[in-house]
N, C-alpha and C. Protein backbone atom coordinates (compact mmCIF):
# COMPACT_ATOMS: atom_id res chain seq x y z
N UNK A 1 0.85 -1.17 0.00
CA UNK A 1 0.00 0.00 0.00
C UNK A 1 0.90 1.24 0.00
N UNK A 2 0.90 2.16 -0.69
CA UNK A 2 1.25 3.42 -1.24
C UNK A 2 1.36 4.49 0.13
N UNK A 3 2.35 4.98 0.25
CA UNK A 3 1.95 6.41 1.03
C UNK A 3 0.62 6.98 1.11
N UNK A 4 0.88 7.72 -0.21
CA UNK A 4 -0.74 8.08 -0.23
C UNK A 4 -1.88 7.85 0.00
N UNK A 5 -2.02 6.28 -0.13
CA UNK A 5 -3.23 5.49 -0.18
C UNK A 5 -3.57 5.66 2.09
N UNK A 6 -2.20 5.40 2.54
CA UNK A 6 -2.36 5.11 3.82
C UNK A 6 -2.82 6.88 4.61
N UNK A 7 -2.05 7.82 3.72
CA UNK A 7 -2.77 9.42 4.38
C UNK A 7 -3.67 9.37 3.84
N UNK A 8 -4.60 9.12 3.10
CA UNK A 8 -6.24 9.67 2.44
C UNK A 8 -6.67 8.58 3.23
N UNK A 9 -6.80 7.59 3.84
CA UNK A 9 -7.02 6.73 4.06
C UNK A 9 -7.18 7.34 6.02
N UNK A 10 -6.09 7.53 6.33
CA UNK A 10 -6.38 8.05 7.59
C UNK A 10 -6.88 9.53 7.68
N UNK A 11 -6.68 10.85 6.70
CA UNK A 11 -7.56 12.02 6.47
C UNK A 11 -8.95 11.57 6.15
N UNK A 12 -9.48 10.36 5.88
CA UNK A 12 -10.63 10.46 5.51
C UNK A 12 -11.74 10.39 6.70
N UNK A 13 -10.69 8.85 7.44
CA UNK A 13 -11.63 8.75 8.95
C UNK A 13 -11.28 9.85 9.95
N UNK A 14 -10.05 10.32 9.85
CA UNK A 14 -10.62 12.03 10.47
C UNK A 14 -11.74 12.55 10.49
N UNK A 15 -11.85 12.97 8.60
CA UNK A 15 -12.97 13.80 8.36
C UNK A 15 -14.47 13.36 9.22
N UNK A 16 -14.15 11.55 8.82
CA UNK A 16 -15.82 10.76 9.20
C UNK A 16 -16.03 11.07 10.80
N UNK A 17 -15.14 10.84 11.40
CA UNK A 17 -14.85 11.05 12.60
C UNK A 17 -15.50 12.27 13.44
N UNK A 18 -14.76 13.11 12.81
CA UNK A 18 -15.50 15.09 12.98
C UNK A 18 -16.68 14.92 12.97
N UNK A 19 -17.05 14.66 11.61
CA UNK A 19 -18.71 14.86 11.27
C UNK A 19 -19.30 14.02 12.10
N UNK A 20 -19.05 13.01 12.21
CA UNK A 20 -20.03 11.84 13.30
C UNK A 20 -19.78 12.89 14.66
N UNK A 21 -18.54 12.97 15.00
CA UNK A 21 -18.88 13.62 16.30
C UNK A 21 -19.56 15.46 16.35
N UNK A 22 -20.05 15.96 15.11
CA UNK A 22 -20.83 17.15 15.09
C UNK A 22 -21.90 16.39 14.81
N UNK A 23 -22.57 15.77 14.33
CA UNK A 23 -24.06 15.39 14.39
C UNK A 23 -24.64 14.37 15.60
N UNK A 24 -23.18 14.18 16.34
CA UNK A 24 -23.79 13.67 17.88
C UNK A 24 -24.25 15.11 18.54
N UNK A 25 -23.29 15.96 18.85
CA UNK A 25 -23.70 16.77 19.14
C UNK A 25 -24.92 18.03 18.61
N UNK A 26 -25.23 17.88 17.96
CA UNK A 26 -26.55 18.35 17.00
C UNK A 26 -27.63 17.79 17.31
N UNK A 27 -27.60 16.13 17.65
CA UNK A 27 -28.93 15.42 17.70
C UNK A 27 -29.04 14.52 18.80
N UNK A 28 -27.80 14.40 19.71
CA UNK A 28 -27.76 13.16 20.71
C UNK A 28 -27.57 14.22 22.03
N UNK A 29 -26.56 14.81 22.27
CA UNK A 29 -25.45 15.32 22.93
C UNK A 29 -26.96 16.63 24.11
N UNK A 30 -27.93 17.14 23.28
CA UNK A 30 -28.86 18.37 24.10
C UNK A 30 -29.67 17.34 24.88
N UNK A 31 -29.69 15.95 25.09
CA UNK A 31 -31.10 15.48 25.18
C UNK A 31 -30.02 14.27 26.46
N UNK A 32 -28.86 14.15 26.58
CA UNK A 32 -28.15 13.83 27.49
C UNK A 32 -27.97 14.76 28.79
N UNK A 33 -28.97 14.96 29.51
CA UNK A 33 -28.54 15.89 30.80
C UNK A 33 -28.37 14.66 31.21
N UNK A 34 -26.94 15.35 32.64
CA UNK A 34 -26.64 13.94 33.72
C UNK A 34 -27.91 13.44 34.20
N UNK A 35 -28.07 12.33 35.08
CA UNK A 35 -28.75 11.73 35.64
C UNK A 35 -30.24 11.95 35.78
N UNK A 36 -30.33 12.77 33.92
CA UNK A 36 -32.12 13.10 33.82
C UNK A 36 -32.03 12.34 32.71
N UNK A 37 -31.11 12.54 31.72
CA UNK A 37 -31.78 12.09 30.02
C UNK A 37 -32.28 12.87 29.74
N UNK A 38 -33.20 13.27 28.73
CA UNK A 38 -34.26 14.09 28.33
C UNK A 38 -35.63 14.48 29.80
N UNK A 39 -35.18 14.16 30.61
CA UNK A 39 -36.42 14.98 31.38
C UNK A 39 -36.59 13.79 32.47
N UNK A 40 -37.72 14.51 33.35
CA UNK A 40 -37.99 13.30 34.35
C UNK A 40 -39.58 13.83 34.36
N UNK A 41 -40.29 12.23 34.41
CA UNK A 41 -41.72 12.17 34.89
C UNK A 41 -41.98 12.79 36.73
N UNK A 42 -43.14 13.08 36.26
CA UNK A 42 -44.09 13.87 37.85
C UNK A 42 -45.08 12.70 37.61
N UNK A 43 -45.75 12.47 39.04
CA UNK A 43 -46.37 11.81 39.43
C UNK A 43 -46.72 12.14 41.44
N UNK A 44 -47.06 12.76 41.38
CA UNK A 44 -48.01 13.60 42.72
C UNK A 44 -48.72 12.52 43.22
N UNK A 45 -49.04 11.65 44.18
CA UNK A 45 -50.20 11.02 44.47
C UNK A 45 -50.28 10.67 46.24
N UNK A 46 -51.13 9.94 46.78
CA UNK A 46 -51.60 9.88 48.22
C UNK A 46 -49.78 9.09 48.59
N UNK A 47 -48.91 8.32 47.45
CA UNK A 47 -47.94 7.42 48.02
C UNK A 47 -46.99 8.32 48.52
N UNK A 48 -46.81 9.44 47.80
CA UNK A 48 -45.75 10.49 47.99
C UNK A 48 -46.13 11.88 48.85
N UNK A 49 -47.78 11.73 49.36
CA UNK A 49 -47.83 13.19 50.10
C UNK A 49 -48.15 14.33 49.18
N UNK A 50 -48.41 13.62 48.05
CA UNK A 50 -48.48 14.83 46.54
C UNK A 50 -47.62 15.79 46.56
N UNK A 51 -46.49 15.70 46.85
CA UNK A 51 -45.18 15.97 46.71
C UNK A 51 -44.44 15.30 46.00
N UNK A 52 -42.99 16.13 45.55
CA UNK A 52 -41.86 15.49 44.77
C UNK A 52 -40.72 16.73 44.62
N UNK A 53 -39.78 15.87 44.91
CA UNK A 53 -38.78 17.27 44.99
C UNK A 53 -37.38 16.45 43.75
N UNK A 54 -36.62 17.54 42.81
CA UNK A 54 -36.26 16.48 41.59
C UNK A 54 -34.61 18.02 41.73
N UNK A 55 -33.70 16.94 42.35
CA UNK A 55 -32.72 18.04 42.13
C UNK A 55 -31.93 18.28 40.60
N UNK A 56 -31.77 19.39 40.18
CA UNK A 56 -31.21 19.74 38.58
C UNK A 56 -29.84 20.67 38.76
N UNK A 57 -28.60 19.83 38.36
CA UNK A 57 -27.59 20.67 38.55
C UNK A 57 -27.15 20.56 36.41
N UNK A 58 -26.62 21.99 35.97
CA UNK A 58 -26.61 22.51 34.86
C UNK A 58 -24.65 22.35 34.99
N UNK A 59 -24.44 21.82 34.19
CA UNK A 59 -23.24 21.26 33.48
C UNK A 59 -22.54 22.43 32.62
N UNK A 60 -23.58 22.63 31.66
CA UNK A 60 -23.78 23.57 30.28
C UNK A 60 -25.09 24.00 30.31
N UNK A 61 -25.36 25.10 29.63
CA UNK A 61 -26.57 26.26 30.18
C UNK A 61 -27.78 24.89 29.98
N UNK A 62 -28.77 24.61 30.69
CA UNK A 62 -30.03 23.66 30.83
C UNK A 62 -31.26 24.21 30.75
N UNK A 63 -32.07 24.23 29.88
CA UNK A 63 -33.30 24.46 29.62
C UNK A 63 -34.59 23.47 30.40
N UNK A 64 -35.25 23.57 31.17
CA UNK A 64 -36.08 22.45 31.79
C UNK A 64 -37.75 23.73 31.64
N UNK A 65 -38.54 22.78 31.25
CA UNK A 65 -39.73 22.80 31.01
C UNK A 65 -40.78 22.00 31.64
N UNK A 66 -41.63 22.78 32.20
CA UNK A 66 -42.40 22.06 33.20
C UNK A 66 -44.21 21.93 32.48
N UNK A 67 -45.01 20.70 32.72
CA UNK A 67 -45.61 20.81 31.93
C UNK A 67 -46.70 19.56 32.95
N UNK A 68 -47.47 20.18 33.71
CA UNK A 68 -48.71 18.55 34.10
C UNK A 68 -49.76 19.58 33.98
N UNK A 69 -50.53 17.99 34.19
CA UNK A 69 -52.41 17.99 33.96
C UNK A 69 -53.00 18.82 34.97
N UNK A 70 -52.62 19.29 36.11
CA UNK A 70 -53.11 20.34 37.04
C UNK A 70 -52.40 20.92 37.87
N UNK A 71 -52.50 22.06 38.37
CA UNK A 71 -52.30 23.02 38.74
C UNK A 71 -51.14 22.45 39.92
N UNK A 72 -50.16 23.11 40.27
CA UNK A 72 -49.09 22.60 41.10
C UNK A 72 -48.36 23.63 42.10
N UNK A 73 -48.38 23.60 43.41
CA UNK A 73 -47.39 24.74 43.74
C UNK A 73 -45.46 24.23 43.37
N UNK A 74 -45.15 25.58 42.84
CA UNK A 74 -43.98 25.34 42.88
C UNK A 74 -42.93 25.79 43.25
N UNK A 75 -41.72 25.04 43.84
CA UNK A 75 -40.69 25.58 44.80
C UNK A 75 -39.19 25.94 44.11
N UNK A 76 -38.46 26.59 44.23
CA UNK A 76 -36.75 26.34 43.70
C UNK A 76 -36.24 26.66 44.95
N UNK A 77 -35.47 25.61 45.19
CA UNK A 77 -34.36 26.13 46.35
C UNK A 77 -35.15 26.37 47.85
N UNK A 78 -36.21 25.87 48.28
CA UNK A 78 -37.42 26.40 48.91
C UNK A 78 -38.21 27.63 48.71
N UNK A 79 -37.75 28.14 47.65
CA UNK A 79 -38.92 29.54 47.56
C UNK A 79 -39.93 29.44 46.82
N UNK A 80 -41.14 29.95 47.28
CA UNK A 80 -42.25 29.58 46.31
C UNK A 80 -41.94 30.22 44.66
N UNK A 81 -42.58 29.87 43.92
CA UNK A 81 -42.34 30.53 42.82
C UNK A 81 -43.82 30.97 42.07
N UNK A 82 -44.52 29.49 42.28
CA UNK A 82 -46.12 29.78 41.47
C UNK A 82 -46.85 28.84 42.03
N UNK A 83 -48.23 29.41 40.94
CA UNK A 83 -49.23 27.87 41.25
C UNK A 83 -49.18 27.95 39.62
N UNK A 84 -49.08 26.83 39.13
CA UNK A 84 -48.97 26.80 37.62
C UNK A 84 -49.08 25.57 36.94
N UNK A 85 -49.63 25.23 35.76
CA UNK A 85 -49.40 23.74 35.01
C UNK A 85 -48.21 23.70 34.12
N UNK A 86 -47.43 24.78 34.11
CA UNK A 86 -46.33 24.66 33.03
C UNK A 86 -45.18 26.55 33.26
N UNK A 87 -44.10 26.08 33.25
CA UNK A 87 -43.34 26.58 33.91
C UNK A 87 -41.99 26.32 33.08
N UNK A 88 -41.20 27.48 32.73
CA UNK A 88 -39.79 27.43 32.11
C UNK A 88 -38.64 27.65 32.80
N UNK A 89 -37.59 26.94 33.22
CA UNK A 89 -36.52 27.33 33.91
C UNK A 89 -35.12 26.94 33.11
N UNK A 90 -34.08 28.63 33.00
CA UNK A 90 -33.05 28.24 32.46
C UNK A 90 -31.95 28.41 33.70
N UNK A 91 -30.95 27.01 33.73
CA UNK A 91 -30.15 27.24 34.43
C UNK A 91 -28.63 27.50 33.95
N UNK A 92 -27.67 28.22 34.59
CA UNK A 92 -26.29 28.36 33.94
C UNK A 92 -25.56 27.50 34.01
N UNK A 93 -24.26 27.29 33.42
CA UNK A 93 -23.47 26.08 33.90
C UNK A 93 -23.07 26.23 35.42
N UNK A 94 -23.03 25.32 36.17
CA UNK A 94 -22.77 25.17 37.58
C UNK A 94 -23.31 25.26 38.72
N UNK A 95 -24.51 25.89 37.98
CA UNK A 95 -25.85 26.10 38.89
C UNK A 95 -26.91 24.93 39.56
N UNK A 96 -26.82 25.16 40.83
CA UNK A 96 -27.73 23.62 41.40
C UNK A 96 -28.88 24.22 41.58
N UNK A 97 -30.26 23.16 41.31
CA UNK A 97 -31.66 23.67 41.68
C UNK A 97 -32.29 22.64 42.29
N UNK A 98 -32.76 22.40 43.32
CA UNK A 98 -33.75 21.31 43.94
C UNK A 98 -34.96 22.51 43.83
N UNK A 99 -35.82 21.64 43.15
CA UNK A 99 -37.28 22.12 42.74
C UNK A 99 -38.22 20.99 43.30
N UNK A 100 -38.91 21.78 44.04
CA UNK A 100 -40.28 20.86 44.76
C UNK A 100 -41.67 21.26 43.98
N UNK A 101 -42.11 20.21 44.04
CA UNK A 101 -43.89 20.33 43.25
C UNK A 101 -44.57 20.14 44.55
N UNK A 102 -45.72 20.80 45.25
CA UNK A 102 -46.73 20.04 45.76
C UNK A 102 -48.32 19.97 45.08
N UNK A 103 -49.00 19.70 45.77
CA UNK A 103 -50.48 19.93 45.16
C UNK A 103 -51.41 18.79 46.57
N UNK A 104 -52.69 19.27 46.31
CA UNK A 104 -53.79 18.99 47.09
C UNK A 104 -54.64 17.64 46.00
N UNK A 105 -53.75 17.42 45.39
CA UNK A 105 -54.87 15.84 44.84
C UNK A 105 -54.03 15.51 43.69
N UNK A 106 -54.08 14.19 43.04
CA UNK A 106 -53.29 13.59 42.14
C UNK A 106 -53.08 14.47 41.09
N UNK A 107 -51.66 14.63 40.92
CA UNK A 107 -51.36 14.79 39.73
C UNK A 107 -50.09 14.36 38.41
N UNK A 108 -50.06 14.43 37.38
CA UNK A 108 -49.05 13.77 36.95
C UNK A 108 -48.28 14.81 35.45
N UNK A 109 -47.49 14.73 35.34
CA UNK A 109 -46.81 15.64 34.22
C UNK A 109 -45.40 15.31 34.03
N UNK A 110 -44.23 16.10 33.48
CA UNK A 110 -43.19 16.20 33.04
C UNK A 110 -42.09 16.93 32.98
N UNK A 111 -40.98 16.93 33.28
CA UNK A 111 -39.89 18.12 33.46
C UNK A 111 -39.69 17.21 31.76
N UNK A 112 -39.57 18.56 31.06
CA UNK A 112 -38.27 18.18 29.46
C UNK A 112 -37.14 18.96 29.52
N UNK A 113 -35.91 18.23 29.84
CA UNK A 113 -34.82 18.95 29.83
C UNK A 113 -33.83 18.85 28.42
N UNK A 114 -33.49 20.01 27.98
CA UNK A 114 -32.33 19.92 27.04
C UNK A 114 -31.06 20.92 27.77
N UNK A 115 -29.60 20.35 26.81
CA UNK A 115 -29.06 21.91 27.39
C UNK A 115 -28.07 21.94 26.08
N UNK A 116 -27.80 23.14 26.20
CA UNK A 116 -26.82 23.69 24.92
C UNK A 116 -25.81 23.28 24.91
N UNK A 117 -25.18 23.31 23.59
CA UNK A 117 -23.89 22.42 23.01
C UNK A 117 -22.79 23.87 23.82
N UNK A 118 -21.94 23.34 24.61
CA UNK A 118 -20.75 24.34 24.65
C UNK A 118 -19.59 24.22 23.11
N UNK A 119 -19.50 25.85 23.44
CA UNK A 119 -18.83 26.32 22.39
C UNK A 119 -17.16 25.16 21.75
N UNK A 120 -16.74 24.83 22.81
CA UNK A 120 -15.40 23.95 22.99
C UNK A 120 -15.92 23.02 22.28
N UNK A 121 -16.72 22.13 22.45
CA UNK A 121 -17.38 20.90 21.83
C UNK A 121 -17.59 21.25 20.44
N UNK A 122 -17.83 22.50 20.07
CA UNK A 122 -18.23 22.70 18.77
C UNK A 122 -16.98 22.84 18.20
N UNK A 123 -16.19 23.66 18.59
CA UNK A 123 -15.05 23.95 18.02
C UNK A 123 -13.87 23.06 17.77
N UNK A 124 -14.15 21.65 18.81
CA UNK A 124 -13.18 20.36 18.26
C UNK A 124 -13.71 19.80 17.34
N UNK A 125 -14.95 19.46 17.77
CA UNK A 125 -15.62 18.56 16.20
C UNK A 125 -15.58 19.81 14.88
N UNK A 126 -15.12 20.81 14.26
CA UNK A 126 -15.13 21.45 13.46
C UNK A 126 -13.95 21.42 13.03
N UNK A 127 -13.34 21.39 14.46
CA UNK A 127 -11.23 21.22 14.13
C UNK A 127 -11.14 20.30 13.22
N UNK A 128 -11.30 18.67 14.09
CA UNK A 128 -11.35 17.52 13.86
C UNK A 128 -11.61 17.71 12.26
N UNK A 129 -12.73 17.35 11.72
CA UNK A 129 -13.29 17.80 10.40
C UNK A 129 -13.03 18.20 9.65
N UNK A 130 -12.28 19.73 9.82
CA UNK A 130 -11.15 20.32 9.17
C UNK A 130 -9.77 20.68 9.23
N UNK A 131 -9.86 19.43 10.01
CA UNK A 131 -7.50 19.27 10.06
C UNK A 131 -7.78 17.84 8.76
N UNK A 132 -9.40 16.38 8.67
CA UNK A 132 -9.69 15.56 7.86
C UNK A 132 -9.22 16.27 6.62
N UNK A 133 -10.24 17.34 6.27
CA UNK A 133 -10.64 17.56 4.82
C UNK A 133 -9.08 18.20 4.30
N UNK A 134 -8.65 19.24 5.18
CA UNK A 134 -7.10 19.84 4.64
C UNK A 134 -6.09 18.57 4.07
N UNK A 135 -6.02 17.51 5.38
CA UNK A 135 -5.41 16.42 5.20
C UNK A 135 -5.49 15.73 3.43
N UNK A 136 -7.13 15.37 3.40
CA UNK A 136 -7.24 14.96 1.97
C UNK A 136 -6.82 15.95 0.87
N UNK A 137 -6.83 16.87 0.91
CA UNK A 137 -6.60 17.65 0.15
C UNK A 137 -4.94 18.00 -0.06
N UNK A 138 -4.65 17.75 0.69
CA UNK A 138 -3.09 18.10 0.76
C UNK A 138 -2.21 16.55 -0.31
N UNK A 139 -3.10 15.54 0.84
CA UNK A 139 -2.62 14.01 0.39
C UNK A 139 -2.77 14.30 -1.57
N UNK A 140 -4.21 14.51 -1.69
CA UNK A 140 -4.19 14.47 -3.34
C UNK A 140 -3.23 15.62 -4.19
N UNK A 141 -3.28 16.67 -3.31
CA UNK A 141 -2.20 17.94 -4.25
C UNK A 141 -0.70 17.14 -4.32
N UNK A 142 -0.16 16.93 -3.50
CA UNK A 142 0.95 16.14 -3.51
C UNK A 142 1.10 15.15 -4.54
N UNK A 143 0.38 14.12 -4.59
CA UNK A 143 0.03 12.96 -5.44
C UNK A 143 0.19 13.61 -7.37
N UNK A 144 -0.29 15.00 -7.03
CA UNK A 144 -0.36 15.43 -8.48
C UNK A 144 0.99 15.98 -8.69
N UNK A 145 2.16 16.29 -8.47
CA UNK A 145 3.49 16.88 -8.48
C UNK A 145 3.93 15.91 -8.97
């Protein structure tokens, strides 16, 4: 096997490499919060005191969305905040939140959490990608001399 054949050959899975790791982050990477995944179920009932308390610490800025079938008081950090069925909270990176729900009779709903791609993450998988494509490109200019 040829020089060449072995650099286009390794510039290429660079390139594949980059791109796989920018479309993780595009489509996998917002929907990975720690120890939530995409969100956590509510469920209020006589077992729990119609209470639930769901602590959220933000890594990278966290978007959480609050969303049940009836009306809920709600807490951050112990302070009241509302009575509400749906509720938006953005947190910063490093920021901890223990958020309590109560209510006076069953209820059930959803936290949906995403959080934003940090800038660093973007900027290796773009590196990555384009140290690939230079690579191929260099490998074939050469090849033509």
């Amino acid at each position: 096997m040829s020089k060449f054949s072995l650099l286009l050959a390794l510039f290429s899975m660079l390139t594949l490499v980059g791109l796989a790791y920018l479309l993780f982050l595009e489509f996998v990477f917002p929907t990975l919060v720690p120890f939530h995944g995409g969100g956590e179920g509510i469920a209020l009932n006589s077992a729990n005191n119609y209470s639930q308390q769901i602590p959220w610490e933000a890594y990278s800025r966290l978007h959480l969305t609050l969303q049940t079938n009836e009306t809920v008081e709600l807490y951050s950090n112990g302070e009241y905040l509302c009575d509400c069925t749906s509720y938006e909270f953005n947190l910063e990176p490093g920021e901890y939140v223990l958020v309590r729900l109560k209510s006076d009779s069953s209820v059930s709903g959803r936290f949906t959490a995403w959080q934003e791609i940090p800038y660093e993450k973007q900027a290796l998988g773009f590196a990555v990608f384009l140290i690939g494509l230079a690579g191929i490109g260099m490998s074939i200019t050469a090849v033509k001399r």
